[in-house]
C-alpha atoms as a PDB file:
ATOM      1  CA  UNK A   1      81.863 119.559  81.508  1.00  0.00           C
ATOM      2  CA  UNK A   2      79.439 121.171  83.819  1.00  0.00           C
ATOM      3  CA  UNK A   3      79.236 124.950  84.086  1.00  0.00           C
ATOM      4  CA  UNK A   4      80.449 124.617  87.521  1.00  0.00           C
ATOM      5  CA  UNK A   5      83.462 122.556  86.756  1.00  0.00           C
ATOM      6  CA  UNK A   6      84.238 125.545  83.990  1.00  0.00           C
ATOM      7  CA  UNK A   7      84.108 128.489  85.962  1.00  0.00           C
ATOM      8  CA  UNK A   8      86.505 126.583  88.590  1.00  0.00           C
ATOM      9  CA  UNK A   9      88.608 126.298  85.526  1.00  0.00           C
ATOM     10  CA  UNK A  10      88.759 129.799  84.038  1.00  0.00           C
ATOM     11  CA  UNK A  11      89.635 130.454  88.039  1.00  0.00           C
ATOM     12  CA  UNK A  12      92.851 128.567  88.265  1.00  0.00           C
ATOM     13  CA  UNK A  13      96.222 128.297  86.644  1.00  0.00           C
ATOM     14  CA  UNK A  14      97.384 125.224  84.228  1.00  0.00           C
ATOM     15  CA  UNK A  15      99.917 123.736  86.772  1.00  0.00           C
ATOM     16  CA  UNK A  16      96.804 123.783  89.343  1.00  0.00           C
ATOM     17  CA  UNK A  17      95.088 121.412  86.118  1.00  0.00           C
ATOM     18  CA  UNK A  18      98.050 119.257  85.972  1.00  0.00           C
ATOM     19  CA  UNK A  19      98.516 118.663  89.596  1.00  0.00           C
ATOM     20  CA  UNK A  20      94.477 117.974  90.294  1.00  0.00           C
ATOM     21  CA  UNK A  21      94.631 115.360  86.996  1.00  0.00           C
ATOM     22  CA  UNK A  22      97.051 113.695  89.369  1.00  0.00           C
ATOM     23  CA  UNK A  23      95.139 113.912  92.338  1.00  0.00           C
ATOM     24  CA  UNK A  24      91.812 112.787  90.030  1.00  0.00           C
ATOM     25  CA  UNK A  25      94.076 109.881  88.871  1.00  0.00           C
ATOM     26  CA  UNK A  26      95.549 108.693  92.371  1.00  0.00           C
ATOM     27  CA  UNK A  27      99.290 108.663  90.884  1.00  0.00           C
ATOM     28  CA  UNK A  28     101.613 110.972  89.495  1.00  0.00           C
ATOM     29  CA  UNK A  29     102.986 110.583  85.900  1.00  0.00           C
ATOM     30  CA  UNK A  30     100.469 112.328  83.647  1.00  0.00           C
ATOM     31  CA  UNK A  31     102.255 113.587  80.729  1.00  0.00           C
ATOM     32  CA  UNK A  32      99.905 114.994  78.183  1.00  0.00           C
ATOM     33  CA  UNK A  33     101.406 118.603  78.671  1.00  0.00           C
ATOM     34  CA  UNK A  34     103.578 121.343  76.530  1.00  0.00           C
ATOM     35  CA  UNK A  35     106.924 121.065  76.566  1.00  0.00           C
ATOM     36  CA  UNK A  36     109.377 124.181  77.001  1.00  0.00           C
ATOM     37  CA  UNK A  37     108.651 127.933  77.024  1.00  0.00           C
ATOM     38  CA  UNK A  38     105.405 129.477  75.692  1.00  0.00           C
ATOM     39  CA  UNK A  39     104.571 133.106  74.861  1.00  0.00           C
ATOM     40  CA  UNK A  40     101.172 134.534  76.057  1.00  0.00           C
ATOM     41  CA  UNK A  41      99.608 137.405  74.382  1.00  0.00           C
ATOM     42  CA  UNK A  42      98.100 137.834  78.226  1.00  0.00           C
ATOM     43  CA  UNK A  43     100.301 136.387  80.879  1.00  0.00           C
ATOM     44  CA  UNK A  44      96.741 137.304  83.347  1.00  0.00           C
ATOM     45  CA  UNK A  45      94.013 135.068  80.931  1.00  0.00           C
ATOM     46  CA  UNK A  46      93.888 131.206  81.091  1.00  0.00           C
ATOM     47  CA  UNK A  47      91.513 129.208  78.387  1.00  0.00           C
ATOM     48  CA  UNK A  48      89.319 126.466  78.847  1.00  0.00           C
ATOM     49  CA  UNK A  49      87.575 124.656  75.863  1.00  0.00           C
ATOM     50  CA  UNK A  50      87.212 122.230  73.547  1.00  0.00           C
ATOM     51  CA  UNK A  51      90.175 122.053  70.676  1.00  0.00           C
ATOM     52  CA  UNK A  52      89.032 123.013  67.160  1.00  0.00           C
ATOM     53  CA  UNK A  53      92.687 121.621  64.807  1.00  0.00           C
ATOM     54  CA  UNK A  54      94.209 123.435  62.039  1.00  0.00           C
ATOM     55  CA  UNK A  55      97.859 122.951  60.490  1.00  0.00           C
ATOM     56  CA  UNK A  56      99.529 125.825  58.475  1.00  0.00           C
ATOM     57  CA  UNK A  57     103.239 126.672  56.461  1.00  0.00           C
ATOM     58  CA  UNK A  58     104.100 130.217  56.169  1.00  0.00           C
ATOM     59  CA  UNK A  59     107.651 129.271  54.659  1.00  0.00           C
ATOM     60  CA  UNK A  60     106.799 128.521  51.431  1.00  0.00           C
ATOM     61  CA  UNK A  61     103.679 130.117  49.263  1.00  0.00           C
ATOM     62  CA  UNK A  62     101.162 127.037  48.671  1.00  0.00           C
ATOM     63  CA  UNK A  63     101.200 125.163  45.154  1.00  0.00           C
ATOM     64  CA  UNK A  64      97.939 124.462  44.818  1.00  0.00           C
ATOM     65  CA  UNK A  65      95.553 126.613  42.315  1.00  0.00           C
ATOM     66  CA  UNK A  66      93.612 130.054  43.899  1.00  0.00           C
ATOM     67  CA  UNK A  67      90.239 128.638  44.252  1.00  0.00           C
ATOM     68  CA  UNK A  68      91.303 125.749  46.106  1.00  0.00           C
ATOM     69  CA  UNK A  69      93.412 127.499  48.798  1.00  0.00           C
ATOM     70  CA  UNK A  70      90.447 129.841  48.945  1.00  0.00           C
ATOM     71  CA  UNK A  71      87.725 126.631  49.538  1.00  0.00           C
ATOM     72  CA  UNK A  72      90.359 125.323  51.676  1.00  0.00           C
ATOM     73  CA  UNK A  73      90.565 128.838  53.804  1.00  0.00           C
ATOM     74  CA  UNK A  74      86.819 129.127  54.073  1.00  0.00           C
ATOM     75  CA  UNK A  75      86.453 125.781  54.503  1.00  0.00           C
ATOM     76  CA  UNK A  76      88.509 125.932  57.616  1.00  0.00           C
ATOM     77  CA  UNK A  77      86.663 129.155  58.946  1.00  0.00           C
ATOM     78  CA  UNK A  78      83.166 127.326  58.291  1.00  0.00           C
ATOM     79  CA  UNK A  79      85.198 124.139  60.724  1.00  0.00           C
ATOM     80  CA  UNK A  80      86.043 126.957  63.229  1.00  0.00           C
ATOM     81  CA  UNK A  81      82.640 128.570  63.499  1.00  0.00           C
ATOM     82  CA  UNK A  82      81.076 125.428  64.510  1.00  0.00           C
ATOM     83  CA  UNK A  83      81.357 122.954  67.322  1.00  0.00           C
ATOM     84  CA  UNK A  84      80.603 122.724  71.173  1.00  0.00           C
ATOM     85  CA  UNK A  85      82.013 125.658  73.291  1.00  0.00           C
ATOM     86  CA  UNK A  86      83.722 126.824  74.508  1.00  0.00           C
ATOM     87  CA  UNK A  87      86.167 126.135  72.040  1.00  0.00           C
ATOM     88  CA  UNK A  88      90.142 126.965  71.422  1.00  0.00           C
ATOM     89  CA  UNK A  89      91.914 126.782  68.080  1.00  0.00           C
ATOM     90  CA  UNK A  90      94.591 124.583  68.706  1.00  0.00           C
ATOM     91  CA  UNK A  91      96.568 125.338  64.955  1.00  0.00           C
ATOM     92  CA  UNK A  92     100.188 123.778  64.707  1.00  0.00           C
ATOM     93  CA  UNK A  93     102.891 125.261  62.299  1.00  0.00           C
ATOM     94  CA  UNK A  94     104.652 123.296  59.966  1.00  0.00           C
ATOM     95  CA  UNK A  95     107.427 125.074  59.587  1.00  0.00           C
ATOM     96  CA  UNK A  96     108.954 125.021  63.230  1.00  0.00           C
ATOM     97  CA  UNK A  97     111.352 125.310  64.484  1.00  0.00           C
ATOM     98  CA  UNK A  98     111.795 127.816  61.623  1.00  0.00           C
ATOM     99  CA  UNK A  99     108.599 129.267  61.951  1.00  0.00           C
ATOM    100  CA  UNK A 100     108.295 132.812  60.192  1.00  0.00           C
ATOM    101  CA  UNK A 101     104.408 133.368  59.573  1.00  0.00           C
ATOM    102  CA  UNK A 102     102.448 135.146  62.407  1.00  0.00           C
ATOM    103  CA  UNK A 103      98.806 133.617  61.582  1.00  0.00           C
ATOM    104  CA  UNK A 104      97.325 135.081  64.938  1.00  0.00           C
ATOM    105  CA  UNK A 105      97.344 138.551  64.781  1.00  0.00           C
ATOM    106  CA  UNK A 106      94.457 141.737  64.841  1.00  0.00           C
ATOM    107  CA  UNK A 107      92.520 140.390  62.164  1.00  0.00           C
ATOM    108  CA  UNK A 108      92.490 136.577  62.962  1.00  0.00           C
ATOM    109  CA  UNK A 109      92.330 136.746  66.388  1.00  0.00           C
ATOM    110  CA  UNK A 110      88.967 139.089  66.021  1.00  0.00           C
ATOM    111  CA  UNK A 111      87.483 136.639  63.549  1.00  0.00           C
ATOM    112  CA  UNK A 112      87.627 133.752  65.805  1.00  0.00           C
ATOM    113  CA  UNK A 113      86.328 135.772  68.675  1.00  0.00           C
ATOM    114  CA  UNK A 114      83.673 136.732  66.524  1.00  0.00           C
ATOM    115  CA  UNK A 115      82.882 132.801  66.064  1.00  0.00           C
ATOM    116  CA  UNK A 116      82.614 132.113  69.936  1.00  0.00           C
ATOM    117  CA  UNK A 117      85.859 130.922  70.453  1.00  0.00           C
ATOM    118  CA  UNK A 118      87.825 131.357  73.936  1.00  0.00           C
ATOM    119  CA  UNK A 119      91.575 131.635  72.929  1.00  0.00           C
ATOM    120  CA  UNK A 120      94.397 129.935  70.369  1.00  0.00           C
ATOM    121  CA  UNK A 121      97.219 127.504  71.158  1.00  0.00           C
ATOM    122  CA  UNK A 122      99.611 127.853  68.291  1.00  0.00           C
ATOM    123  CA  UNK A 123     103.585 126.260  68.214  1.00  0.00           C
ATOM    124  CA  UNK A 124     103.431 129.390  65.334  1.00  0.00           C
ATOM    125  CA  UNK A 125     104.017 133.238  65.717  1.00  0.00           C
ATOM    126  CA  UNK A 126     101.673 135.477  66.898  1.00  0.00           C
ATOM    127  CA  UNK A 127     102.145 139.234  66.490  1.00  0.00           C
ATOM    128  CA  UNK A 128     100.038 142.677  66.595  1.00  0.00           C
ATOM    129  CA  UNK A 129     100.111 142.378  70.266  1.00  0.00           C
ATOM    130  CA  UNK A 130      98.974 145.518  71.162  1.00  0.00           C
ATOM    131  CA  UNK A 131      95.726 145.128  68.880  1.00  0.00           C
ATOM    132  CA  UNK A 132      94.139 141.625  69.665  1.00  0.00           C
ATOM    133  CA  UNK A 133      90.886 142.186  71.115  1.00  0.00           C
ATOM    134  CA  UNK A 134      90.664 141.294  75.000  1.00  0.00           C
ATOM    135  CA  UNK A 135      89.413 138.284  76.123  1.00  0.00           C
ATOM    136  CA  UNK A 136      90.723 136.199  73.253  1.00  0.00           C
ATOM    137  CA  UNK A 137      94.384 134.798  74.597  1.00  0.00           C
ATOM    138  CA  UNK A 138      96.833 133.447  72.327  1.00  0.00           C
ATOM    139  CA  UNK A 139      99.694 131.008  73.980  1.00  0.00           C
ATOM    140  CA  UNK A 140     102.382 130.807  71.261  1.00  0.00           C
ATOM    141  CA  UNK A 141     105.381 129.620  69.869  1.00  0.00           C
ATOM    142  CA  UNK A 142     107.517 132.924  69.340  1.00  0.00           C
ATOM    143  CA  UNK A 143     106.751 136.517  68.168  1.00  0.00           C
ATOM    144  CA  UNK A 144     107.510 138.055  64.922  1.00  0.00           C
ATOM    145  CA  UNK A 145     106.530 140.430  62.476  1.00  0.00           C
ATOM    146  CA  UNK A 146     104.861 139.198  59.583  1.00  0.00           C
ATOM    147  CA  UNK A 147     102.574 136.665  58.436  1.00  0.00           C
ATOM    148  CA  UNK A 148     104.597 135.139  55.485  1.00  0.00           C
ATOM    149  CA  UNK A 149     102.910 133.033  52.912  1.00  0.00           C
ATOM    150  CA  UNK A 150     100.841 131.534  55.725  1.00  0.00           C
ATOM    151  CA  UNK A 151      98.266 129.394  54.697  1.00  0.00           C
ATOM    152  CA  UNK A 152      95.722 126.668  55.815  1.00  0.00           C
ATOM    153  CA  UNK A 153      97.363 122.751  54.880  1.00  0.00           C
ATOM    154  CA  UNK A 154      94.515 120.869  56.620  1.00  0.00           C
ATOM    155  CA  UNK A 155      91.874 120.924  59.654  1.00  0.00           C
ATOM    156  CA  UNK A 156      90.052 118.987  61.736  1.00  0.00           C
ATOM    157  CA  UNK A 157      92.742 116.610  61.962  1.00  0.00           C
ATOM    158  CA  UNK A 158      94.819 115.641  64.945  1.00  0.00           C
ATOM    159  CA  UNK A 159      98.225 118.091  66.123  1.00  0.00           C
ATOM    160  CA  UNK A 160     101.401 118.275  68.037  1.00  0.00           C
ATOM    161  CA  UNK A 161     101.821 121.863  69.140  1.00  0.00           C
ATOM    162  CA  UNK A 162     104.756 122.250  71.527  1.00  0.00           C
ATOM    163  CA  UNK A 163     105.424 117.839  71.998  1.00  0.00           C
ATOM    164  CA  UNK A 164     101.541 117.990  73.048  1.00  0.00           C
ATOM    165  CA  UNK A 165      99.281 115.681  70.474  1.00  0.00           C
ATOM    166  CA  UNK A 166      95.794 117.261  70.187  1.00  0.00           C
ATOM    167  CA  UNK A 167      92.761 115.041  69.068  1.00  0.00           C
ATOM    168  CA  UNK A 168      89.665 117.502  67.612  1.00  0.00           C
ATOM    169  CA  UNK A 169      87.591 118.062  70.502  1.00  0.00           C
ATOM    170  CA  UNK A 170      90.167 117.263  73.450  1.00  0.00           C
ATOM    171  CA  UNK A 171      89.517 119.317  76.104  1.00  0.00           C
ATOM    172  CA  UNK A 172      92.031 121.812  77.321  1.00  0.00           C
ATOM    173  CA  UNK A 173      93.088 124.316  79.296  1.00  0.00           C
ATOM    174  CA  UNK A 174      96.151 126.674  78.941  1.00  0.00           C
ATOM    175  CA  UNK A 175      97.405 129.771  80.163  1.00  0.00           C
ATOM    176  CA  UNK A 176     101.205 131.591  80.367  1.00  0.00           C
ATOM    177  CA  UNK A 177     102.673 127.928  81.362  1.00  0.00           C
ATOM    178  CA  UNK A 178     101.367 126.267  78.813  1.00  0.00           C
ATOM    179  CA  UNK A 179      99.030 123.841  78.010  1.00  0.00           C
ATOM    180  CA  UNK A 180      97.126 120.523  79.033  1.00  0.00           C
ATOM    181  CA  UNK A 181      94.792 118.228  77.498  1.00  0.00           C
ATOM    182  CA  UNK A 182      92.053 116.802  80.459  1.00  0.00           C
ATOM    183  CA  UNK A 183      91.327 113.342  79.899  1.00  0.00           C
ATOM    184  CA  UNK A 184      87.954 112.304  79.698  1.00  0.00           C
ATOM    185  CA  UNK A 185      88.147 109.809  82.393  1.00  0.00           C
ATOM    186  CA  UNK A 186      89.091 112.405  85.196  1.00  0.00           C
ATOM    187  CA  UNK A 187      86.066 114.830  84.273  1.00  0.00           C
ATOM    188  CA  UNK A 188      83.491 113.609  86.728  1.00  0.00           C
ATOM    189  CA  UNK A 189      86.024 113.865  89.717  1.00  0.00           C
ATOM    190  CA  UNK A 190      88.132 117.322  88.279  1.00  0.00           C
ATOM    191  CA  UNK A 191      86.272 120.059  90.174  1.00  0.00           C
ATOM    192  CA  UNK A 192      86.555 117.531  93.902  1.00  0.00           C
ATOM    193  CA  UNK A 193      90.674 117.106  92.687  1.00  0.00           C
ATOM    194  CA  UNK A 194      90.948 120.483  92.485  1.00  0.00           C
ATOM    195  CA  UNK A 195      89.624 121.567  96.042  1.00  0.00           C
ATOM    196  CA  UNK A 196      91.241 118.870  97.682  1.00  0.00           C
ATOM    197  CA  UNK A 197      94.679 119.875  96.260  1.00  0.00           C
ATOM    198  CA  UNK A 198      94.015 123.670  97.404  1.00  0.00           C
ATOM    199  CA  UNK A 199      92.875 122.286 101.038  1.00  0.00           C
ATOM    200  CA  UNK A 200      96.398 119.615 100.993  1.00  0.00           C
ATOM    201  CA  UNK A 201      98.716 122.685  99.737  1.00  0.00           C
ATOM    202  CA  UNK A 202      96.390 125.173 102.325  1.00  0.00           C
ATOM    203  CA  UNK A 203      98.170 123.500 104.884  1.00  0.00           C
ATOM    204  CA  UNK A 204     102.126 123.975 103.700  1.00  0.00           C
ATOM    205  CA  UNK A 205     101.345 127.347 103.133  1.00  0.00           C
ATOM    206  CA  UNK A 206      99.255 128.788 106.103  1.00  0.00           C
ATOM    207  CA  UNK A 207     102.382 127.533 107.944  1.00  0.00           C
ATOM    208  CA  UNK A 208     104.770 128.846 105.994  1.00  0.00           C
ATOM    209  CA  UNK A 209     104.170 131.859 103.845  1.00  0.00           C
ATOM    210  CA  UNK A 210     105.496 135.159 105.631  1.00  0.00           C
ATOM    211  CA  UNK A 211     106.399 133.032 108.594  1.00  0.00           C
ATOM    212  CA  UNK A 212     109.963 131.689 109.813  1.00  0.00           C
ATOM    213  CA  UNK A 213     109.708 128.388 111.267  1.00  0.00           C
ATOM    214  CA  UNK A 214     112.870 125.732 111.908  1.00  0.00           C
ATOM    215  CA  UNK A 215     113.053 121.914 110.195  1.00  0.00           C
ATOM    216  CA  UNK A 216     111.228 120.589 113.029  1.00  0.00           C
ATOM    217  CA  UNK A 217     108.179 122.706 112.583  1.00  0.00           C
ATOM    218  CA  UNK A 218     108.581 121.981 108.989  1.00  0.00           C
ATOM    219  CA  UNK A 219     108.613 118.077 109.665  1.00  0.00           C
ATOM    220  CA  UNK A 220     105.299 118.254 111.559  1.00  0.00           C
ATOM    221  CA  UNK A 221     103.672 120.765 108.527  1.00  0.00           C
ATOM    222  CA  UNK A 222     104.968 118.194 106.000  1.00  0.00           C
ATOM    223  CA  UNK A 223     103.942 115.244 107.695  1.00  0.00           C
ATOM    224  CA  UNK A 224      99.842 116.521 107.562  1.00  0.00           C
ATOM    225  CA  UNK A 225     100.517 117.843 103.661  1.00  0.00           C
ATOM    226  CA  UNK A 226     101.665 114.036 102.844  1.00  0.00           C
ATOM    227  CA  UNK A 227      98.911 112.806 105.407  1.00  0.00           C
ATOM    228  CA  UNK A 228      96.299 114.942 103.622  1.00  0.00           C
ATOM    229  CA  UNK A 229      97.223 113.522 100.226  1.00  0.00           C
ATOM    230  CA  UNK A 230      97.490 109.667 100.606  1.00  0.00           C
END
Protein backbone atom coordinates (compact mmCIF):
# COMPACT_ATOMS: atom_id res chain seq x y z
CA UNK A 1 0.00 0.00 0.00
CA UNK A 2 1.36 3.23 -1.25
CA UNK A 3 1.09 6.38 0.84
CA UNK A 4 -1.14 7.71 -1.73
CA UNK A 5 -3.52 4.84 -1.82
CA UNK A 6 -3.63 5.40 2.29
CA UNK A 7 -4.45 8.84 2.58
CA UNK A 8 -7.38 8.16 -0.11
CA UNK A 9 -8.32 5.64 2.47
CA UNK A 10 -8.31 7.50 5.79
CA UNK A 11 -10.52 10.01 3.33
CA UNK A 12 -13.43 7.77 2.64
CA UNK A 13 -16.03 5.71 4.38
CA UNK A 14 -16.03 1.64 4.56
CA UNK A 15 -19.10 1.20 2.22
CA UNK A 16 -17.02 3.54 -0.34
CA UNK A 17 -14.12 0.36 0.30
CA UNK A 18 -16.64 -2.23 -0.32
CA UNK A 19 -18.21 -0.79 -3.35
CA UNK A 20 -14.58 0.19 -5.12
CA UNK A 21 -13.39 -3.75 -4.19
CA UNK A 22 -16.27 -4.39 -6.54
CA UNK A 23 -15.48 -2.02 -9.05
CA UNK A 24 -11.48 -3.27 -8.66
CA UNK A 25 -12.94 -6.82 -9.11
CA UNK A 26 -15.36 -6.19 -12.21
CA UNK A 27 -18.38 -8.09 -10.34
CA UNK A 28 -20.33 -7.71 -7.39
CA UNK A 29 -20.40 -10.41 -4.63
CA UNK A 30 -17.47 -9.61 -2.34
CA UNK A 31 -18.31 -10.76 1.01
CA UNK A 32 -15.41 -10.43 3.35
CA UNK A 33 -17.33 -7.76 5.51
CA UNK A 34 -18.94 -7.42 9.26
CA UNK A 35 -22.06 -8.55 9.74
CA UNK A 36 -24.82 -6.55 11.83
CA UNK A 37 -24.51 -3.41 13.98
CA UNK A 38 -21.18 -2.05 15.29
CA UNK A 39 -20.47 0.55 18.00
CA UNK A 40 -17.81 3.28 17.28
CA UNK A 41 -16.08 5.01 20.01
CA UNK A 42 -15.97 7.92 17.05
CA UNK A 43 -18.76 7.66 14.59
CA UNK A 44 -16.32 10.75 12.56
CA UNK A 45 -12.74 8.41 12.46
CA UNK A 46 -12.30 5.52 9.93
CA UNK A 47 -8.99 3.10 10.28
CA UNK A 48 -6.81 1.83 7.79
CA UNK A 49 -4.01 -0.77 8.59
CA UNK A 50 -2.67 -3.86 8.78
CA UNK A 51 -4.49 -6.43 11.45
CA UNK A 52 -2.36 -7.33 14.49
CA UNK A 53 -4.88 -10.75 16.15
CA UNK A 54 -5.58 -11.31 19.68
CA UNK A 55 -8.45 -13.57 21.30
CA UNK A 56 -9.64 -12.92 24.94
CA UNK A 57 -12.54 -14.41 27.74
CA UNK A 58 -13.61 -12.05 30.33
CA UNK A 59 -16.35 -14.62 31.61
CA UNK A 60 -14.42 -16.78 33.43
CA UNK A 61 -10.93 -15.88 35.43
CA UNK A 62 -8.07 -17.92 33.47
CA UNK A 63 -6.77 -21.36 35.00
CA UNK A 64 -3.52 -21.19 34.16
CA UNK A 65 -0.67 -20.25 36.91
CA UNK A 66 0.30 -16.14 37.44
CA UNK A 67 3.49 -16.11 35.62
CA UNK A 68 2.16 -17.62 32.64
CA UNK A 69 -0.88 -15.33 32.10
CA UNK A 70 1.63 -12.60 32.84
CA UNK A 71 4.31 -14.02 29.86
CA UNK A 72 1.26 -14.57 27.95
CA UNK A 73 0.02 -10.69 28.55
CA UNK A 74 3.42 -9.28 27.77
CA UNK A 75 3.95 -11.55 25.30
CA UNK A 76 0.98 -10.26 23.44
CA UNK A 77 1.96 -6.48 24.05
CA UNK A 78 5.64 -7.31 22.71
CA UNK A 79 3.25 -9.00 19.30
CA UNK A 80 1.36 -5.63 19.31
CA UNK A 81 4.31 -3.27 19.41
CA UNK A 82 5.75 -4.72 16.39
CA UNK A 83 4.80 -5.16 12.78
CA UNK A 84 4.27 -2.97 9.56
CA UNK A 85 1.96 0.11 10.04
CA UNK A 86 -0.16 1.23 10.18
CA UNK A 87 -1.58 -1.37 12.13
CA UNK A 88 -5.19 -2.17 13.91
CA UNK A 89 -5.74 -4.68 16.70
CA UNK A 90 -8.24 -6.78 15.40
CA UNK A 91 -8.94 -8.84 19.12
CA UNK A 92 -12.11 -11.21 19.07
CA UNK A 93 -14.00 -12.15 22.36
CA UNK A 94 -14.69 -15.48 23.28
CA UNK A 95 -17.35 -15.07 25.22
CA UNK A 96 -19.98 -13.50 22.73
CA UNK A 97 -22.67 -13.23 22.44
CA UNK A 98 -22.39 -13.00 26.25
CA UNK A 99 -19.64 -10.80 26.25
CA UNK A 100 -19.12 -8.93 29.72
CA UNK A 101 -15.32 -7.77 29.75
CA UNK A 102 -14.59 -4.25 28.30
CA UNK A 103 -10.74 -4.89 27.25
CA UNK A 104 -10.60 -1.46 25.30
CA UNK A 105 -10.91 1.16 27.56
CA UNK A 106 -8.53 4.48 28.90
CA UNK A 107 -5.70 2.46 29.72
CA UNK A 108 -5.56 -0.06 26.75
CA UNK A 109 -6.55 2.04 24.22
CA UNK A 110 -3.50 4.59 25.27
CA UNK A 111 -1.05 1.71 25.33
CA UNK A 112 -1.65 0.68 21.87
CA UNK A 113 -1.57 4.22 20.67
CA UNK A 114 1.54 4.51 22.36
CA UNK A 115 2.82 1.40 20.12
CA UNK A 116 1.87 3.11 16.70
CA UNK A 117 -1.23 1.57 16.23
CA UNK A 118 -4.27 3.31 14.24
CA UNK A 119 -7.49 1.92 15.94
CA UNK A 120 -9.13 -1.62 17.40
CA UNK A 121 -11.80 -3.86 15.87
CA UNK A 122 -13.14 -5.86 18.75
CA UNK A 123 -16.69 -8.25 18.62
CA UNK A 124 -15.91 -7.37 22.71
CA UNK A 125 -16.96 -4.32 24.92
CA UNK A 126 -15.37 -1.26 24.93
CA UNK A 127 -16.05 1.31 27.66
CA UNK A 128 -14.44 4.64 29.28
CA UNK A 129 -15.68 6.45 26.32
CA UNK A 130 -15.22 9.71 27.34
CA UNK A 131 -11.38 9.03 28.18
CA UNK A 132 -9.80 7.18 25.10
CA UNK A 133 -7.28 9.33 23.69
CA UNK A 134 -8.26 10.87 20.14
CA UNK A 135 -7.16 9.50 17.18
CA UNK A 136 -7.24 5.90 18.34
CA UNK A 137 -10.99 4.55 17.19
CA UNK A 138 -12.41 1.54 18.57
CA UNK A 139 -15.40 -0.23 16.39
CA UNK A 140 -17.01 -2.66 18.87
CA UNK A 141 -19.25 -5.19 19.80
CA UNK A 142 -21.41 -3.51 22.67
CA UNK A 143 -20.66 -1.15 25.63
CA UNK A 144 -20.45 -1.97 29.20
CA UNK A 145 -18.96 -1.22 32.33
CA UNK A 146 -16.32 -3.34 33.43
CA UNK A 147 -13.55 -5.32 32.28
CA UNK A 148 -14.33 -8.73 33.99
CA UNK A 149 -11.69 -11.35 34.30
CA UNK A 150 -10.53 -10.37 30.82
CA UNK A 151 -7.56 -11.90 29.76
CA UNK A 152 -5.27 -12.69 26.72
CA UNK A 153 -6.12 -16.73 25.34
CA UNK A 154 -3.83 -16.43 22.28
CA UNK A 155 -2.36 -13.96 19.48
CA UNK A 156 -1.14 -13.80 16.33
CA UNK A 157 -3.51 -16.27 15.23
CA UNK A 158 -6.34 -15.93 12.79
CA UNK A 159 -10.17 -14.31 14.09
CA UNK A 160 -13.80 -13.97 13.39
CA UNK A 161 -14.91 -10.67 14.85
CA UNK A 162 -18.49 -9.84 13.86
CA UNK A 163 -18.84 -13.21 10.92
CA UNK A 164 -15.55 -11.43 9.43
CA UNK A 165 -12.35 -14.04 9.51
CA UNK A 166 -9.14 -12.00 10.00
CA UNK A 167 -5.71 -13.52 8.86
CA UNK A 168 -2.56 -11.56 10.87
CA UNK A 169 -1.62 -8.92 8.60
CA UNK A 170 -4.93 -8.61 6.38
CA UNK A 171 -5.39 -5.34 5.50
CA UNK A 172 -8.40 -3.41 6.62
CA UNK A 173 -10.28 -0.64 6.88
CA UNK A 174 -13.27 0.15 9.22
CA UNK A 175 -15.16 2.90 10.46
CA UNK A 176 -18.97 3.38 12.20
CA UNK A 177 -20.32 0.68 9.47
CA UNK A 178 -18.09 -1.69 10.12
CA UNK A 179 -15.40 -3.38 8.76
CA UNK A 180 -13.62 -4.87 5.55
CA UNK A 181 -10.70 -6.87 4.83
CA UNK A 182 -8.96 -5.57 1.15
CA UNK A 183 -7.75 -8.38 -0.71
CA UNK A 184 -4.41 -8.37 -1.88
CA UNK A 185 -5.24 -8.86 -5.43
CA UNK A 186 -7.30 -5.52 -5.76
CA UNK A 187 -4.39 -3.31 -4.18
CA UNK A 188 -2.66 -2.17 -7.31
CA UNK A 189 -6.05 -1.00 -8.92
CA UNK A 190 -7.89 0.31 -5.27
CA UNK A 191 -7.04 4.02 -5.39
CA UNK A 192 -8.28 4.06 -9.73
CA UNK A 193 -11.71 1.90 -8.24
CA UNK A 194 -12.23 4.35 -5.94
CA UNK A 195 -12.26 7.56 -8.25
CA UNK A 196 -14.06 5.92 -10.83
CA UNK A 197 -16.92 4.95 -8.44
CA UNK A 198 -17.04 8.74 -7.10
CA UNK A 199 -17.03 10.01 -10.95
CA UNK A 200 -20.06 6.93 -11.85
CA UNK A 201 -22.13 7.98 -8.53
CA UNK A 202 -21.04 12.01 -9.43
CA UNK A 203 -23.39 11.65 -12.05
CA UNK A 204 -26.76 10.26 -10.06
CA UNK A 205 -26.17 12.79 -7.71
CA UNK A 206 -25.33 16.16 -9.50
CA UNK A 207 -28.75 15.34 -11.04
CA UNK A 208 -30.48 14.61 -8.27
CA UNK A 209 -29.50 15.92 -4.89
CA UNK A 210 -31.66 19.13 -3.95
CA UNK A 211 -33.27 18.88 -7.33
CA UNK A 212 -36.89 17.53 -8.37
CA UNK A 213 -36.80 15.84 -11.56
CA UNK A 214 -39.72 13.24 -13.05
CA UNK A 215 -38.96 9.25 -14.07
CA UNK A 216 -38.04 10.31 -17.41
CA UNK A 217 -35.24 12.56 -16.38
CA UNK A 218 -34.37 9.87 -14.01
CA UNK A 219 -34.24 7.19 -16.93
CA UNK A 220 -31.76 9.31 -18.93
CA UNK A 221 -29.48 10.03 -15.40
CA UNK A 222 -29.62 6.24 -14.81
CA UNK A 223 -28.92 5.18 -18.13
CA UNK A 224 -25.15 7.24 -18.06
CA UNK A 225 -24.64 5.90 -14.14
CA UNK A 226 -25.07 2.15 -15.64
CA UNK A 227 -23.21 3.39 -18.90
CA UNK A 228 -20.38 4.78 -16.76
CA UNK A 229 -19.99 1.51 -14.86
CA UNK A 230 -19.99 -1.36 -17.48
Amino acid sequence: MNDSLLALLRRVDTPTVCNAIEVAQGKRGFDDFTRGTMLASDPSQVMVGYARTARIQAVNPPSEPPEEIRARRMGYYEYMAAGPRPAIAVVQDMDVPNAIGAYWGEINTNIHKSFGLSGALTDGVMRDLGDMPDGFPVVAGSIGPSHGFVHVIDYDQPVIVHGMPVAPGALLHADRHGAVVIPQEVVPQLEDAITQLFASEKIVLDKVKGQRIDFAEFEAIWAAFEASRT
